[in-house]
C-alpha atoms as a PDB file:
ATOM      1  CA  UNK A   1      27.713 -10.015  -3.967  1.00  0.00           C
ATOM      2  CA  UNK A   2      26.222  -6.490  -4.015  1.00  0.00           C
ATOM      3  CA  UNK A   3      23.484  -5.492  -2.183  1.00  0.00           C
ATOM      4  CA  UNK A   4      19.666  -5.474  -3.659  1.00  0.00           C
ATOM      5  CA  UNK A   5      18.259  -2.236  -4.144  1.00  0.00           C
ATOM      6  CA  UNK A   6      14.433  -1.548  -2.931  1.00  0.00           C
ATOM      7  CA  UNK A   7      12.261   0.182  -5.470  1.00  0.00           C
ATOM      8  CA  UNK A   8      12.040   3.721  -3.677  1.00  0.00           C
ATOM      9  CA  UNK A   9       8.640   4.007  -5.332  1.00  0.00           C
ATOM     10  CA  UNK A  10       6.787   0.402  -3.464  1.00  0.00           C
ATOM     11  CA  UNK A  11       8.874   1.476  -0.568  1.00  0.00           C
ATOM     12  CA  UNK A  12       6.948   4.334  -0.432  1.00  0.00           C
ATOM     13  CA  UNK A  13       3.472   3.801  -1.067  1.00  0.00           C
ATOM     14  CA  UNK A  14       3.960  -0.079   1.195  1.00  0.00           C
ATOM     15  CA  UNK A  15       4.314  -1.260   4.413  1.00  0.00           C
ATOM     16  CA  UNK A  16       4.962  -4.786   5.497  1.00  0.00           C
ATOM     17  CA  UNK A  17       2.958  -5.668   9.098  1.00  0.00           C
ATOM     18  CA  UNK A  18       4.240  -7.801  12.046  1.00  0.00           C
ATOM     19  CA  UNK A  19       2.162 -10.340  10.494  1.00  0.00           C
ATOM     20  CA  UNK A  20       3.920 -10.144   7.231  1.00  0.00           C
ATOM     21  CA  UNK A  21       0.965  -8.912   5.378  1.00  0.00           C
ATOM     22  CA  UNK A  22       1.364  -6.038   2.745  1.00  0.00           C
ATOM     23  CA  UNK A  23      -0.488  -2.794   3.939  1.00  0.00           C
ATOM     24  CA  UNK A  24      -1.385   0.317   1.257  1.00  0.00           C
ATOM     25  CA  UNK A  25      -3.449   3.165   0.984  1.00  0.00           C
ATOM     26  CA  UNK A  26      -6.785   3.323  -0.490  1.00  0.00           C
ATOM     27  CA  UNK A  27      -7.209   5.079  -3.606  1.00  0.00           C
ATOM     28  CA  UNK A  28     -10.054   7.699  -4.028  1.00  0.00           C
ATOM     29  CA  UNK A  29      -8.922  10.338  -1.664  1.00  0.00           C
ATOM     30  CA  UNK A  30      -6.865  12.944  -3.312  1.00  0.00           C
ATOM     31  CA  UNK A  31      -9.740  15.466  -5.105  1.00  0.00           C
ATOM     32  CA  UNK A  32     -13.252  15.981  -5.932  1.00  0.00           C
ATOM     33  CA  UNK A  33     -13.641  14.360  -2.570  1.00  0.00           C
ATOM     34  CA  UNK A  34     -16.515  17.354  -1.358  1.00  0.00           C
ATOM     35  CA  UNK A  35     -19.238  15.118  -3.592  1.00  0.00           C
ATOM     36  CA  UNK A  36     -18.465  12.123  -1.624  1.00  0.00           C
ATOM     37  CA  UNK A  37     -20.410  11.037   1.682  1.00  0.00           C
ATOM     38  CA  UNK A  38     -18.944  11.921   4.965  1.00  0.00           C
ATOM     39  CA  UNK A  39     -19.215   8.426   5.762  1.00  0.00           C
ATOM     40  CA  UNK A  40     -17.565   7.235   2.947  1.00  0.00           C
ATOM     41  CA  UNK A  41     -14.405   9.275   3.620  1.00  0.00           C
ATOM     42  CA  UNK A  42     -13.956   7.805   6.748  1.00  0.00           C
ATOM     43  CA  UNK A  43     -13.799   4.312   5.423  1.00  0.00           C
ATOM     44  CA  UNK A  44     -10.989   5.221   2.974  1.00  0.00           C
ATOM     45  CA  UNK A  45      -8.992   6.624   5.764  1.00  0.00           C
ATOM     46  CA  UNK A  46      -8.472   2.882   7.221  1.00  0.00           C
ATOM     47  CA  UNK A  47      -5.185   0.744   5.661  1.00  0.00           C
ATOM     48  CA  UNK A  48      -6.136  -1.617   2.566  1.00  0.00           C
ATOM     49  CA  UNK A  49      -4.007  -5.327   2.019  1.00  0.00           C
ATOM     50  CA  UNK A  50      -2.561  -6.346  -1.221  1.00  0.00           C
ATOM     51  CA  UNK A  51      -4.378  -8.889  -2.303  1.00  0.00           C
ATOM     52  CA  UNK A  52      -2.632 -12.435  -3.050  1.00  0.00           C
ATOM     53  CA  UNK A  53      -2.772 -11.946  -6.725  1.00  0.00           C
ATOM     54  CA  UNK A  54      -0.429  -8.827  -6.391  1.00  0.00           C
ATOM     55  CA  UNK A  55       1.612  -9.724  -3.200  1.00  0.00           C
ATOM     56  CA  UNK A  56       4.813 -11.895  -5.077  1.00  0.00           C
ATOM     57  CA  UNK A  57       5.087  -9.037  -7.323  1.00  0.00           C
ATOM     58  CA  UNK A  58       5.175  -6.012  -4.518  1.00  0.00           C
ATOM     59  CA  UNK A  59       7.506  -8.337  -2.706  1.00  0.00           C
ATOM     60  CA  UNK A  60       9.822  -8.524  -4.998  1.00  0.00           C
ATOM     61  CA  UNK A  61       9.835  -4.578  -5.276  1.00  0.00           C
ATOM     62  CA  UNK A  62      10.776  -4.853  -1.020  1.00  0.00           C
ATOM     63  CA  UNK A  63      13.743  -7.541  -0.323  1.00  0.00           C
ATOM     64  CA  UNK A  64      14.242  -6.013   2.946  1.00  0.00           C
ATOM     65  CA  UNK A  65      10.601  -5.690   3.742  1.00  0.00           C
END
């Protein structure tokens, strides 16, 4: 039986904790970011979770995860 292949792009944009949660970056960070409130910008520094809704399907991308 051959091996399953990870989908390089989940792999890199997901990480799986000890806890076996699904950890991903927050969104909002990549331009037009001068506008935004100091505050704000430290908040989207912290990790986000993939919510249950999206979780079977990101899993799926990571067998190995």
């Amino acid at each position: 039986m051959p091996k399953i292949k990870t989908n390089r792009m989940a792999a890199k944009k997901f990480r799986v904790t000890g806890s076996g949660r699904i950890k991903r970056a927050r969104t909002n960070r990549s331009h037009l970011t001068s506008k935004r409130a100091p505050k704000r910008m430290r908040q989207l520094r912290r990790p986000a979770f993939v919510g249950p809704e999206l979780e079977k399907m990101v899993r799926r991308m990571l067998p190995n995860g």
